[in-house]
Structures are given as C-alpha cells and as structure tokens.
PDB file of N, CA and C in Angstrom:
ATOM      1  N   UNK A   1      24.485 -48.898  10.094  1.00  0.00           N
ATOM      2  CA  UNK A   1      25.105 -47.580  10.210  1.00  0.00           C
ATOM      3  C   UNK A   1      24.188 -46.554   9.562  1.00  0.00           C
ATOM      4  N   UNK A   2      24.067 -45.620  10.261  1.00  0.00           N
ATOM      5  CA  UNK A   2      23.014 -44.305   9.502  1.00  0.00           C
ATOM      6  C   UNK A   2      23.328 -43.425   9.048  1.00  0.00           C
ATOM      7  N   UNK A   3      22.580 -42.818   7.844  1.00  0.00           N
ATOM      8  CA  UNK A   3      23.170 -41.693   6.690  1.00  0.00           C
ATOM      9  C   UNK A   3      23.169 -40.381   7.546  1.00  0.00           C
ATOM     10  N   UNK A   4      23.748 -39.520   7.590  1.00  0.00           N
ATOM     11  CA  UNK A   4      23.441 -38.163   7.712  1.00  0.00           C
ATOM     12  C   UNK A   4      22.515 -37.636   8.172  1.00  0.00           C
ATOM     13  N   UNK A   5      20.755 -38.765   7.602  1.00  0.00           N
ATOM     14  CA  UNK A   5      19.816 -37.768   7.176  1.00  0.00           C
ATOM     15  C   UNK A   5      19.048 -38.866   8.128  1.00  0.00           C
ATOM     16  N   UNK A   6      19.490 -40.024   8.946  1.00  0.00           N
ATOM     17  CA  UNK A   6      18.821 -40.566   9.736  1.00  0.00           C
ATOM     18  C   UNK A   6      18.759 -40.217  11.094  1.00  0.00           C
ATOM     19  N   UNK A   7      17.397 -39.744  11.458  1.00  0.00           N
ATOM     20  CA  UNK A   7      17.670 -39.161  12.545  1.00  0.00           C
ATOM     21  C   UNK A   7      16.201 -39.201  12.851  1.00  0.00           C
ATOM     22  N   UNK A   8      15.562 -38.916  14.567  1.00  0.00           N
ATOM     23  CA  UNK A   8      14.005 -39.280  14.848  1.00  0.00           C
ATOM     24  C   UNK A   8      13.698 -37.764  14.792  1.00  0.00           C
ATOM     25  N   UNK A   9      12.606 -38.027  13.947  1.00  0.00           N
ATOM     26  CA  UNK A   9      12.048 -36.447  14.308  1.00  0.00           C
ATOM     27  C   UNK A   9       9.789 -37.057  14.549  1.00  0.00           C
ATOM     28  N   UNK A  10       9.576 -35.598  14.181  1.00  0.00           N
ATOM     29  CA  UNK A  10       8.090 -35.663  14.600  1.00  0.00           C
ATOM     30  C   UNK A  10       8.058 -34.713  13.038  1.00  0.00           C
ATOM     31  N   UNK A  11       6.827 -35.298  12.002  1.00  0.00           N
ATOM     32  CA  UNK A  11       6.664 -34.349  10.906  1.00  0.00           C
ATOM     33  C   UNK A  11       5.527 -34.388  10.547  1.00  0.00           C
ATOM     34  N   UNK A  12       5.663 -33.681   9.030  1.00  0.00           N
ATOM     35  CA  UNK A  12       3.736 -33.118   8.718  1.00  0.00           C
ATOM     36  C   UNK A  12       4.288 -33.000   7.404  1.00  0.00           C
ATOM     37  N   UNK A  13       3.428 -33.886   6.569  1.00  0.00           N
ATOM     38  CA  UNK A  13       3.279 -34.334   5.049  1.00  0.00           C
ATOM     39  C   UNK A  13       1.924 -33.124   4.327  1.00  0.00           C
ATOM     40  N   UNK A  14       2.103 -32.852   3.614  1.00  0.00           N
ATOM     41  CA  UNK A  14       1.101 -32.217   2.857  1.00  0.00           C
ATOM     42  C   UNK A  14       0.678 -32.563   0.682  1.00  0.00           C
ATOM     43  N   UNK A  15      -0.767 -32.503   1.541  1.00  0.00           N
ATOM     44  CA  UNK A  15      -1.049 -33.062  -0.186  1.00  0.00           C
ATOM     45  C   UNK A  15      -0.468 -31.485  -0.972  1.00  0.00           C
ATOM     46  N   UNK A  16      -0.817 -30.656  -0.166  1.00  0.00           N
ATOM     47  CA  UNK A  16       0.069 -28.959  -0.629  1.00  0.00           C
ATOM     48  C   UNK A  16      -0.673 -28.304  -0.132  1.00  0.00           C
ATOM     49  N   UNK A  17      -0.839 -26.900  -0.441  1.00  0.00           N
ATOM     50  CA  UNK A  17      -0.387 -25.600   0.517  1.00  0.00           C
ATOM     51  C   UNK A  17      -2.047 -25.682   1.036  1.00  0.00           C
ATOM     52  N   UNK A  18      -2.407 -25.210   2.206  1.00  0.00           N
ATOM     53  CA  UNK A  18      -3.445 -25.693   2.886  1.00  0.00           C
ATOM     54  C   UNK A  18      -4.455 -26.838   2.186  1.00  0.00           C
ATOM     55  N   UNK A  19      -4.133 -28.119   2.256  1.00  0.00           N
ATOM     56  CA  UNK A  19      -4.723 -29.052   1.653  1.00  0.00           C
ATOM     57  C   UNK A  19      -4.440 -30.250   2.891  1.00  0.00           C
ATOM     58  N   UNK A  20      -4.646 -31.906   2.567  1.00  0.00           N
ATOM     59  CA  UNK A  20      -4.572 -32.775   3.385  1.00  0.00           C
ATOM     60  C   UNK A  20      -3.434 -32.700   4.203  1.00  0.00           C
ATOM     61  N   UNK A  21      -3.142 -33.061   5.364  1.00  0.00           N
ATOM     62  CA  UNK A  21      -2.221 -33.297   6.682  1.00  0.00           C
ATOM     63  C   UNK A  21      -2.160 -34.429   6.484  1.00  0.00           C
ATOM     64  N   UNK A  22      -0.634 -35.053   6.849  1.00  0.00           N
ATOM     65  CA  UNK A  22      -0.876 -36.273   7.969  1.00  0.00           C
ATOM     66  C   UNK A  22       0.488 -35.956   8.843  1.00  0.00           C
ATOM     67  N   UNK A  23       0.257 -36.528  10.029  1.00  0.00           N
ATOM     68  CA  UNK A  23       1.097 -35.956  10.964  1.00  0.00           C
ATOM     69  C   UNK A  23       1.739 -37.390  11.351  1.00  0.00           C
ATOM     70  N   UNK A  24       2.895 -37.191  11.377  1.00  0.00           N
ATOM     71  CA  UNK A  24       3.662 -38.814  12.300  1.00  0.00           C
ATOM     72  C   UNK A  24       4.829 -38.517  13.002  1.00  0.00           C
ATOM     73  N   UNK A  25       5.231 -39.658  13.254  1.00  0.00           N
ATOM     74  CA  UNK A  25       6.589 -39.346  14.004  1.00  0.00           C
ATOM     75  C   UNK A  25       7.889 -40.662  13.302  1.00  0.00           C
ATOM     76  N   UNK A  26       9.052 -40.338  13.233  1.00  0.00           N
ATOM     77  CA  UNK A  26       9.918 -41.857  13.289  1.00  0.00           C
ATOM     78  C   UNK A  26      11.280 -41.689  13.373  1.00  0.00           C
ATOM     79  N   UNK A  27      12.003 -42.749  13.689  1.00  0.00           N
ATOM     80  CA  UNK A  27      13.102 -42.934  14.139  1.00  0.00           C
ATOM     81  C   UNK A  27      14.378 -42.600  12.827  1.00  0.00           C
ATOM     82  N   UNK A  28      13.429 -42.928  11.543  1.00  0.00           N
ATOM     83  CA  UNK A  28      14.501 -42.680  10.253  1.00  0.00           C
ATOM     84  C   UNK A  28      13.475 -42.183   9.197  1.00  0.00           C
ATOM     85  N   UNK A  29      13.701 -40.274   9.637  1.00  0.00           N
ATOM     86  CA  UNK A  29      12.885 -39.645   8.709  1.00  0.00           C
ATOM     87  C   UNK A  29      13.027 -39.539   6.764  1.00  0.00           C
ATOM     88  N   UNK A  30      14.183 -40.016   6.814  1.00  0.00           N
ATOM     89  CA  UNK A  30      14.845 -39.930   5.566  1.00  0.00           C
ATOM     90  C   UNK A  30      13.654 -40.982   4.838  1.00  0.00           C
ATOM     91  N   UNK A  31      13.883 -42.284   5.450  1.00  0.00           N
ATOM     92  CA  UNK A  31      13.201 -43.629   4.753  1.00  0.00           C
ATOM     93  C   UNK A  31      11.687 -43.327   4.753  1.00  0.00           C
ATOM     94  N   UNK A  32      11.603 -42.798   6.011  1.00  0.00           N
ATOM     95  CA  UNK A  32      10.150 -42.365   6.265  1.00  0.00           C
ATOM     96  C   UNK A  32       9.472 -41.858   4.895  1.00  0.00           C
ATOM     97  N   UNK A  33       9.771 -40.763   5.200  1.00  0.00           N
ATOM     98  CA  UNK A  33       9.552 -39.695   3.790  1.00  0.00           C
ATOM     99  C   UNK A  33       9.604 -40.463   2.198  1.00  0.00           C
ATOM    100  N   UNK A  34      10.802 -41.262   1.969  1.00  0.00           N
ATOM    101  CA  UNK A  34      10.440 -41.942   1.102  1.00  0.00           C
ATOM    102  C   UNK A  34       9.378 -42.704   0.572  1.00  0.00           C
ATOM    103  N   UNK A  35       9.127 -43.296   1.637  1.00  0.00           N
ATOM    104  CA  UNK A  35       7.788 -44.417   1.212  1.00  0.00           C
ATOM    105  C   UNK A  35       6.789 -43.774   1.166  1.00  0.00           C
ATOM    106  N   UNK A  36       6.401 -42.062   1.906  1.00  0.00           N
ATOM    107  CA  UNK A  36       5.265 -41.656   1.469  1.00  0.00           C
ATOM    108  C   UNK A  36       5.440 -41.119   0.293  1.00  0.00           C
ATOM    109  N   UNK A  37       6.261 -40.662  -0.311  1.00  0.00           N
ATOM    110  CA  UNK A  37       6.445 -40.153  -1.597  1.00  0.00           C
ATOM    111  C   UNK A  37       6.463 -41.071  -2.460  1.00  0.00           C
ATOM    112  N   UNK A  38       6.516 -42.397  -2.186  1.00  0.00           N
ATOM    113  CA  UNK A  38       6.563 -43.727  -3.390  1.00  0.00           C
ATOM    114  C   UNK A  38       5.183 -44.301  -2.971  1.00  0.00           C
ATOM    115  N   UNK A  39       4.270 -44.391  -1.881  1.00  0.00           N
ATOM    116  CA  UNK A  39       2.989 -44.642  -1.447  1.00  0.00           C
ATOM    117  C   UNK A  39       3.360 -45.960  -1.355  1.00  0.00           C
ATOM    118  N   UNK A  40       4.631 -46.311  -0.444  1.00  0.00           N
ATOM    119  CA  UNK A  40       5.000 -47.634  -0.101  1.00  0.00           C
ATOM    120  C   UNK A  40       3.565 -48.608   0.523  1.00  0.00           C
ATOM    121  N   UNK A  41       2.624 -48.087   1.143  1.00  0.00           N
ATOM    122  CA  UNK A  41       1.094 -48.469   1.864  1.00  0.00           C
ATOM    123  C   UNK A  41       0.206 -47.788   0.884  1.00  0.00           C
ATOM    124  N   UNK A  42      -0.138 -47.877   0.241  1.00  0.00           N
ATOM    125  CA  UNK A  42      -1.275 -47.413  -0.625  1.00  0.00           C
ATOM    126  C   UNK A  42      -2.404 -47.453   0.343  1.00  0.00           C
ATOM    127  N   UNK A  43      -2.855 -48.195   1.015  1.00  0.00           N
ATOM    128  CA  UNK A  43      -4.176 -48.297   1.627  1.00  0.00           C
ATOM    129  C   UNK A  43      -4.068 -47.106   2.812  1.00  0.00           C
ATOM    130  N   UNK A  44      -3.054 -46.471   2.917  1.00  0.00           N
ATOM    131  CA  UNK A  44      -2.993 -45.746   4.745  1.00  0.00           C
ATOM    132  C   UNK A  44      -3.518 -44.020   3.686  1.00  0.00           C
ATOM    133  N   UNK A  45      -3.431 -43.388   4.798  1.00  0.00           N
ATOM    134  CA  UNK A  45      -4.358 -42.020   4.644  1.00  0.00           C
ATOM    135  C   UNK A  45      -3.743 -41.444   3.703  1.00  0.00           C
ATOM    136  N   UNK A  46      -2.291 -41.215   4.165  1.00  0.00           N
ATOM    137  CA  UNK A  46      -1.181 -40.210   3.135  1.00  0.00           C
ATOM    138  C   UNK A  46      -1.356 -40.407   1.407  1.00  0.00           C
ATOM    139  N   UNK A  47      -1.037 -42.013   1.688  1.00  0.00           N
ATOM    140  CA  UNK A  47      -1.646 -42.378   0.168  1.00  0.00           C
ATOM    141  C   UNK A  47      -2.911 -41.838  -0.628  1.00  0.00           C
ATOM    142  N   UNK A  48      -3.828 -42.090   0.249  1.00  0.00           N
ATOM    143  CA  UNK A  48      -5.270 -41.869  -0.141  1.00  0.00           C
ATOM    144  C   UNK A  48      -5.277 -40.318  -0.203  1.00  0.00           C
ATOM    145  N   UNK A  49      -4.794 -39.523   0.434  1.00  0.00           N
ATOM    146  CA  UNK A  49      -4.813 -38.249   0.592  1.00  0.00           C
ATOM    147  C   UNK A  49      -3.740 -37.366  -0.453  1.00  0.00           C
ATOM    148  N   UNK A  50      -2.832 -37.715  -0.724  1.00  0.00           N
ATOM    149  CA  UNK A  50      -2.106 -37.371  -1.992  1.00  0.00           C
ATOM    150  C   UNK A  50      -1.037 -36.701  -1.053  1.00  0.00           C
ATOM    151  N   UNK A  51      -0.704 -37.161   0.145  1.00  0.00           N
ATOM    152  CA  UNK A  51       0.441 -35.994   1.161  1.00  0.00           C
ATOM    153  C   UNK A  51       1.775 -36.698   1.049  1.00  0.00           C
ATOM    154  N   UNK A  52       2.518 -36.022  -0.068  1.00  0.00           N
ATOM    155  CA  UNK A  52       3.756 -36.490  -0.395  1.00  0.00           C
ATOM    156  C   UNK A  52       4.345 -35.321  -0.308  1.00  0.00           C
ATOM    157  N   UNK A  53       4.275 -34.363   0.212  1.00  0.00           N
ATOM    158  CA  UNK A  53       5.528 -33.065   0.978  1.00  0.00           C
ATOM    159  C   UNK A  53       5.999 -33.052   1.982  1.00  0.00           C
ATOM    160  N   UNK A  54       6.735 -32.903   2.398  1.00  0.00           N
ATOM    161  CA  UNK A  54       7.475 -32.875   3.582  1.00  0.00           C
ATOM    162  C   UNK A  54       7.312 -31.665   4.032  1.00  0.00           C
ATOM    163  N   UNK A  55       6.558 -30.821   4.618  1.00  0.00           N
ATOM    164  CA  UNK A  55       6.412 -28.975   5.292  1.00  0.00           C
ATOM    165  C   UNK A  55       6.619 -28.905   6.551  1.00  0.00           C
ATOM    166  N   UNK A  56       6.976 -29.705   6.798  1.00  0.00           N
ATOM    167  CA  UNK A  56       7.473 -29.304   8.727  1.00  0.00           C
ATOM    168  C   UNK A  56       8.423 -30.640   9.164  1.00  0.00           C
ATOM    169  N   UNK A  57       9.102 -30.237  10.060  1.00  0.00           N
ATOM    170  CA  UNK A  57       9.381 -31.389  11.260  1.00  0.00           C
ATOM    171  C   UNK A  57      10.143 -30.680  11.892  1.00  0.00           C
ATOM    172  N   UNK A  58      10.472 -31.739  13.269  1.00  0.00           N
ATOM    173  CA  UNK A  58      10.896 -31.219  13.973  1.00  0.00           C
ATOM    174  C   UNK A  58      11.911 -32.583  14.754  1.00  0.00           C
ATOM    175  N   UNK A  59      13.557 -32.582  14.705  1.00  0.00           N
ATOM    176  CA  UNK A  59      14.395 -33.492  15.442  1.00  0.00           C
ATOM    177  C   UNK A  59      14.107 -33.623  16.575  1.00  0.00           C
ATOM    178  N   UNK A  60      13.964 -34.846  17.050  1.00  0.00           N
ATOM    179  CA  UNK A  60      13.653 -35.021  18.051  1.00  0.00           C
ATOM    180  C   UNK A  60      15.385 -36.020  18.886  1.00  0.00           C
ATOM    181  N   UNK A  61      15.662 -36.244  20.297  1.00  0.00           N
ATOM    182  CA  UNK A  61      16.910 -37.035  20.649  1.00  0.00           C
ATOM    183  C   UNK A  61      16.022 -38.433  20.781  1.00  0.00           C
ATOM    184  N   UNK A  62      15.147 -38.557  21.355  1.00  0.00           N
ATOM    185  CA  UNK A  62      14.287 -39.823  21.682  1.00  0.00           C
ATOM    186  C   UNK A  62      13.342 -40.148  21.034  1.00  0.00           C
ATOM    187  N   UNK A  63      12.871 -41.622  20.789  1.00  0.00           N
ATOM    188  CA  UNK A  63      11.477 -41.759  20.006  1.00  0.00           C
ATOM    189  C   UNK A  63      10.179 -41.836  20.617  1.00  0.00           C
ATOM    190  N   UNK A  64      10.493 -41.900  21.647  1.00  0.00           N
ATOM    191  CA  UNK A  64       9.695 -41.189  23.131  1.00  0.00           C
ATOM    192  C   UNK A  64       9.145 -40.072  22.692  1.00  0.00           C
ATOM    193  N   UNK A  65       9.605 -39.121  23.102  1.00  0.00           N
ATOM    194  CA  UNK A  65       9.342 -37.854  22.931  1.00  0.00           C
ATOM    195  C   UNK A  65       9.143 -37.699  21.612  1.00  0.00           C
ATOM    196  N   UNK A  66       9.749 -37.823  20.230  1.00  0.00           N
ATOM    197  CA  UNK A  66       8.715 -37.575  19.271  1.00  0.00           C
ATOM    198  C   UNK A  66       7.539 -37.898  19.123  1.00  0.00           C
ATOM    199  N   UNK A  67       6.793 -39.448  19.545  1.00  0.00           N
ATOM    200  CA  UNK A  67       5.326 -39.451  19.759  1.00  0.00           C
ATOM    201  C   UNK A  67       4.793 -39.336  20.353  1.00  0.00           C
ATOM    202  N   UNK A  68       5.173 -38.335  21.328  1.00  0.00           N
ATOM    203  CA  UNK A  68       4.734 -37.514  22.374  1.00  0.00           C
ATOM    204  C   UNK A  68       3.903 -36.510  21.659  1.00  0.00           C
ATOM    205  N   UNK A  69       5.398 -35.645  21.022  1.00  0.00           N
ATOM    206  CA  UNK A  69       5.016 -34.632  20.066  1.00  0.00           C
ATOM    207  C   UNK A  69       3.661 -34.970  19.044  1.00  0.00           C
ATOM    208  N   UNK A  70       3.885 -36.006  18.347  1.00  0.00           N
ATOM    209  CA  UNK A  70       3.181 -36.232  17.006  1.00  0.00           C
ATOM    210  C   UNK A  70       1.481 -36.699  17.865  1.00  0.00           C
ATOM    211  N   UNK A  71       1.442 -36.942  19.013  1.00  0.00           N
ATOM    212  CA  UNK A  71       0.017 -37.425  19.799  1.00  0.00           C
ATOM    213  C   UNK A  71      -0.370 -35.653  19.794  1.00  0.00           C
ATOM    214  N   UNK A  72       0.314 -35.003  20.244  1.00  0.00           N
ATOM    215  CA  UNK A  72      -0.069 -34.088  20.763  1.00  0.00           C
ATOM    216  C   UNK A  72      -0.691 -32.931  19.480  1.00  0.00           C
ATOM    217  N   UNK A  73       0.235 -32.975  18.920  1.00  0.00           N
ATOM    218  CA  UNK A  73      -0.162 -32.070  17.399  1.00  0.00           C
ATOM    219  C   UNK A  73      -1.619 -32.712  16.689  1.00  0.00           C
ATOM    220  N   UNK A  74      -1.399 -34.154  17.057  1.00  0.00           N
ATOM    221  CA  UNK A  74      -2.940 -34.672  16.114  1.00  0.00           C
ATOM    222  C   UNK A  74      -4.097 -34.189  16.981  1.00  0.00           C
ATOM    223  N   UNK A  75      -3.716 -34.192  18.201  1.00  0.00           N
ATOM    224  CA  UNK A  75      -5.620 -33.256  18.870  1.00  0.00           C
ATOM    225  C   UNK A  75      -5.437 -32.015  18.676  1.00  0.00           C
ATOM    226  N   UNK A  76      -4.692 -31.147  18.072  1.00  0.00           N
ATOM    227  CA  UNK A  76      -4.319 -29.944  17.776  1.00  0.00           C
ATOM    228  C   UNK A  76      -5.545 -29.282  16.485  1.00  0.00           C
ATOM    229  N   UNK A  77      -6.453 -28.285  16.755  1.00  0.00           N
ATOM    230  CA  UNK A  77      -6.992 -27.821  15.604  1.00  0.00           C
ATOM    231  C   UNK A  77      -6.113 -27.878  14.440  1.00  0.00           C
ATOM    232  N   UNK A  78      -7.123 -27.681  13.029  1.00  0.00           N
ATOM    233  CA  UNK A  78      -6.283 -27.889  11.947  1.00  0.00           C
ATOM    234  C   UNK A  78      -5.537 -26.260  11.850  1.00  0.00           C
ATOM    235  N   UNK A  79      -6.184 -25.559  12.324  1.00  0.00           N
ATOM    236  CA  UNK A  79      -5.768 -23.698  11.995  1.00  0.00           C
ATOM    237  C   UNK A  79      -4.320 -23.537  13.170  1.00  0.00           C
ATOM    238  N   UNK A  80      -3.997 -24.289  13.917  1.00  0.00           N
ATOM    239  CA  UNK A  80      -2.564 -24.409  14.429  1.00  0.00           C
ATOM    240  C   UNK A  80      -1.958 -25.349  13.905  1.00  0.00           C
ATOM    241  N   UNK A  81      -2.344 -25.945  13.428  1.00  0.00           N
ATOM    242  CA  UNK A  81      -1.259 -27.192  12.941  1.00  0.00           C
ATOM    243  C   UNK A  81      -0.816 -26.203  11.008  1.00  0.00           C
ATOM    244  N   UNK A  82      -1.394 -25.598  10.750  1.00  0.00           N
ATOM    245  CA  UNK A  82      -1.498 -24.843   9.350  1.00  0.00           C
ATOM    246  C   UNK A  82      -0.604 -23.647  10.179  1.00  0.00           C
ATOM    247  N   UNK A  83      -0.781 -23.036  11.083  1.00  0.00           N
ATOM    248  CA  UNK A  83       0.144 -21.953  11.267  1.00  0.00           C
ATOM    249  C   UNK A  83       1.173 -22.480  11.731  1.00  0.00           C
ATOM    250  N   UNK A  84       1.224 -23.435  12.718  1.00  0.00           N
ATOM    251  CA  UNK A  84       3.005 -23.924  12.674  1.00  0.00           C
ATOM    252  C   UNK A  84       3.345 -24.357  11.055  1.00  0.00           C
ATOM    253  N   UNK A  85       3.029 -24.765  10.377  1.00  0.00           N
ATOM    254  CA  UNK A  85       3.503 -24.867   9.336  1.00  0.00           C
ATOM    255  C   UNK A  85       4.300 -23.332   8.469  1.00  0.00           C
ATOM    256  N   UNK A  86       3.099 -22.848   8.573  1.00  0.00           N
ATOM    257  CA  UNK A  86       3.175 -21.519   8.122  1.00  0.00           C
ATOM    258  C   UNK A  86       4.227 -20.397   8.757  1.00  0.00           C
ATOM    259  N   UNK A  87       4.746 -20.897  10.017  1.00  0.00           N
ATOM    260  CA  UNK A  87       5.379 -20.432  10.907  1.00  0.00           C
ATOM    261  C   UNK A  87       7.163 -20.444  10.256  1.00  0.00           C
ATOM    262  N   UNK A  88       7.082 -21.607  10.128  1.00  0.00           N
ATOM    263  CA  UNK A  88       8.353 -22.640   9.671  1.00  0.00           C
ATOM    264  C   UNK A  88       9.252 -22.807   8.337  1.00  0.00           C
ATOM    265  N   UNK A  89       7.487 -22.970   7.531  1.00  0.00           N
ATOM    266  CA  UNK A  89       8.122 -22.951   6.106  1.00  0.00           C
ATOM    267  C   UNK A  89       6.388 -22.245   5.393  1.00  0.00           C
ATOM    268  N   UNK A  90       6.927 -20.564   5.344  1.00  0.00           N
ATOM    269  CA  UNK A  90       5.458 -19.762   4.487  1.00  0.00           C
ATOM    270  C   UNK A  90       5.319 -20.787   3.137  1.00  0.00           C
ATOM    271  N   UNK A  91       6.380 -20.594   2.065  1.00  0.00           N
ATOM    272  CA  UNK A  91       5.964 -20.911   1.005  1.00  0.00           C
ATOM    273  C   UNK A  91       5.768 -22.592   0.822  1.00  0.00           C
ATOM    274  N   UNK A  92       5.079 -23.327   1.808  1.00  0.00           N
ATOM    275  CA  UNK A  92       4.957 -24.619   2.128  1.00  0.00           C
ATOM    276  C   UNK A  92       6.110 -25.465   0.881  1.00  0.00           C
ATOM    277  N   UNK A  93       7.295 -25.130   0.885  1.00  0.00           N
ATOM    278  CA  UNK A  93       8.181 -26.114   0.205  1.00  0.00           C
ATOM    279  C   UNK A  93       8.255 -27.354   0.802  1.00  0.00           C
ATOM    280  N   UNK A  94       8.667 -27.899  -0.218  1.00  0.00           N
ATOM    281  CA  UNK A  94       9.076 -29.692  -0.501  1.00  0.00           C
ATOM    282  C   UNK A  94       9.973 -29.762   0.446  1.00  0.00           C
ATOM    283  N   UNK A  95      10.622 -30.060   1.936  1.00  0.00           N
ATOM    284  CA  UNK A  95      11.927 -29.777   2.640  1.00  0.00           C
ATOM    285  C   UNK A  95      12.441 -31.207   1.909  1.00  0.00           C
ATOM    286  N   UNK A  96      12.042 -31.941   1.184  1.00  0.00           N
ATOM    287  CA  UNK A  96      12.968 -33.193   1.091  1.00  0.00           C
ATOM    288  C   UNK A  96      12.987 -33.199  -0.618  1.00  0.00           C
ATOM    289  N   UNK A  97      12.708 -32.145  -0.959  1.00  0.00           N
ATOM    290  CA  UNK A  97      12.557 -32.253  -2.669  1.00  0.00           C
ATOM    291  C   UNK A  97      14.263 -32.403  -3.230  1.00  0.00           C
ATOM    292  N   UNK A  98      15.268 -31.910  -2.265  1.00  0.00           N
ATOM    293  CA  UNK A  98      16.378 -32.637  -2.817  1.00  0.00           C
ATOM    294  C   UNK A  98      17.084 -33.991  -1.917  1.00  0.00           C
ATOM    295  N   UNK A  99      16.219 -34.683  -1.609  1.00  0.00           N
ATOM    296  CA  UNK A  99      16.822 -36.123  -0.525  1.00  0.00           C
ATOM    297  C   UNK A  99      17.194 -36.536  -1.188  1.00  0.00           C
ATOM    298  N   UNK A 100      16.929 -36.779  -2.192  1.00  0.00           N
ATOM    299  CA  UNK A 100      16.680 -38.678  -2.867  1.00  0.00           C
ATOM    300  C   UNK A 100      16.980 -38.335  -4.811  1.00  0.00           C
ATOM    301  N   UNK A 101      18.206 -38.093  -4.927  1.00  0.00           N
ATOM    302  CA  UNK A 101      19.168 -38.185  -6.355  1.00  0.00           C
ATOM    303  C   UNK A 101      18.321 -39.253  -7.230  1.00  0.00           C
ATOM    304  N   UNK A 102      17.114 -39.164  -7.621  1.00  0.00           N
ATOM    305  CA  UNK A 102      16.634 -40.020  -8.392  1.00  0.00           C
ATOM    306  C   UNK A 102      17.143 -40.621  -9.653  1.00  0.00           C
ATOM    307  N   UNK A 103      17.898 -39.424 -10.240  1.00  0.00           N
ATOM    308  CA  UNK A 103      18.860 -39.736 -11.557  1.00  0.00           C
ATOM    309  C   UNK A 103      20.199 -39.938 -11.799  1.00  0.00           C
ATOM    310  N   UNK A 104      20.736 -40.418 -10.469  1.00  0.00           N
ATOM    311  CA  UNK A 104      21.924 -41.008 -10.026  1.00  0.00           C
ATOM    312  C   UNK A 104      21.712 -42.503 -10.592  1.00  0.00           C
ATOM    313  N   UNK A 105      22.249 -43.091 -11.415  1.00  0.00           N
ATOM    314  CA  UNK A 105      22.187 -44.659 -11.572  1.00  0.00           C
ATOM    315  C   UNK A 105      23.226 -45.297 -10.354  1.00  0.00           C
ATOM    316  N   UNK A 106      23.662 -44.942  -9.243  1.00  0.00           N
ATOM    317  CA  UNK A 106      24.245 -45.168  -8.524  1.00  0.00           C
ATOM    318  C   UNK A 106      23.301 -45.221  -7.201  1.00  0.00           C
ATOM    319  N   UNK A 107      22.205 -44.589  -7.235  1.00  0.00           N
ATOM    320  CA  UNK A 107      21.403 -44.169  -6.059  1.00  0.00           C
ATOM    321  C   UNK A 107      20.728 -44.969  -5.604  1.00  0.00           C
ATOM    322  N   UNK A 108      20.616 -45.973  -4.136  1.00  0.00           N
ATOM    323  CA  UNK A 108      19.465 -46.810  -3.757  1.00  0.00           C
ATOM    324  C   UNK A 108      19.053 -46.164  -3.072  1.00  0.00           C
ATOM    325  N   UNK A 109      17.376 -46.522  -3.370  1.00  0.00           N
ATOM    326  CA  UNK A 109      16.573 -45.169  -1.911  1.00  0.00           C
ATOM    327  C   UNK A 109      16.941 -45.983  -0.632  1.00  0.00           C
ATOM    328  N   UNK A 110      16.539 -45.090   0.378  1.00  0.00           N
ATOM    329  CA  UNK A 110      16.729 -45.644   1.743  1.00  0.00           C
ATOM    330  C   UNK A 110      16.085 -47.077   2.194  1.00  0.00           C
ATOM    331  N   UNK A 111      16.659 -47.492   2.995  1.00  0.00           N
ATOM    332  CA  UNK A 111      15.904 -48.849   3.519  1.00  0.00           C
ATOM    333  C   UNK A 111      15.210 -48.153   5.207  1.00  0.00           C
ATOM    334  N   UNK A 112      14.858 -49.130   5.816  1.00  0.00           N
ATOM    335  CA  UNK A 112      14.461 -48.801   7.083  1.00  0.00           C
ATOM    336  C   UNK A 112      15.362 -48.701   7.871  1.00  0.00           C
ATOM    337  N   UNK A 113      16.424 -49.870   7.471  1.00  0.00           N
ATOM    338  CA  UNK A 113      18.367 -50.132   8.341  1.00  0.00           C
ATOM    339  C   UNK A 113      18.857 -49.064   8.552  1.00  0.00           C
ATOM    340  N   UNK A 114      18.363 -48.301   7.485  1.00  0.00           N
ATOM    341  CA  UNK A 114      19.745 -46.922   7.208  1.00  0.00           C
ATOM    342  C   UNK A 114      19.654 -45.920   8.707  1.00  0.00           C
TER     343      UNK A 114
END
C-alpha cells in the first residue's frame, strides 16, 4: 500500500544552487529521494557528486512516460536544465527538506514497497 508521497515522477537532485545535476526518473519518489540523501549507492554519480536536493520534479501517471521525460532532459544543455529549475523553484530549495521526520522515534524511512 503507498504513502501519500508515493507516486512516479521525473526529478533533478542538486549538489546546490548551480552546482552538480543528476537527473532520474521513478515509480516511488519519496524512497527515491531518500537513498540519495542517505547515499544508499555510494559508488553512483549523486553520491560522488554531493546531489542530495531535491529542486525539481515533475508527476508523472506512467513510468513510461517519466523516462521518457528523464531521457529527454539528460540530452538537454546544462543552461535549460538550470532554467527549468530556476523556472520552478528560484531559490533552489530542498522540496523534500520536510519528507522524512528524522526525530520522530516512531519514524521508519521509506522502503521501495511503500
């Protein structure tokens, strides 16, 4: 059964405000987002790149069509992929800086199930 916050979208991680990208897509952005913010893969780019913000996405109904989207944005210059950002969210905020109740002793982060 899925939280609220499970849902497929297409998004864009930032090490911060014009700094590293990584662009993806997935079916449960909530969990998603988590593991780059915990560097669940240490070895993949996000990790290596320090892109633990969440500055864009976009819901998608199908997971089709989000990596449609997310193919399409990666051949995208970096100076459009920075102005859709910029478009969306100027002051490149955290959109997931309140997901995840870290100081809830009640709180398990997301799984992939969720």
């Amino acid at each position: 059964m899925g939280t609220h916050r499970t849902f497929i979208a297409t998004y864009i991680m930032a090490s911060g405000r014009n700094g590293w990208v990584y662009i993806g897509s997935s079916s449960n952005l909530h969990a998603r987002v988590w593991q780059h913010k915990t560097g669940a893969h240490p070895d993949g780019y996000s990790a290596e790149h320090g892109c633990v913000h969440l500055v864009w996405y976009e819901q998608h109904q199908w997971v089709i069509d989000a990596i449609r989207r997310e193919r399409r944005l990666k051949k995208w210059m970096r100076d459009w992929k920075l102005k859709l950002i910029e478009d969306a969210n100027p002051q490149w905020l955290d959109l997931a800086a309140d997901w995840y109740p870290v100081n809830d002793p009640n709180w398990t982060p997301p799984s992939e199930d969720d």
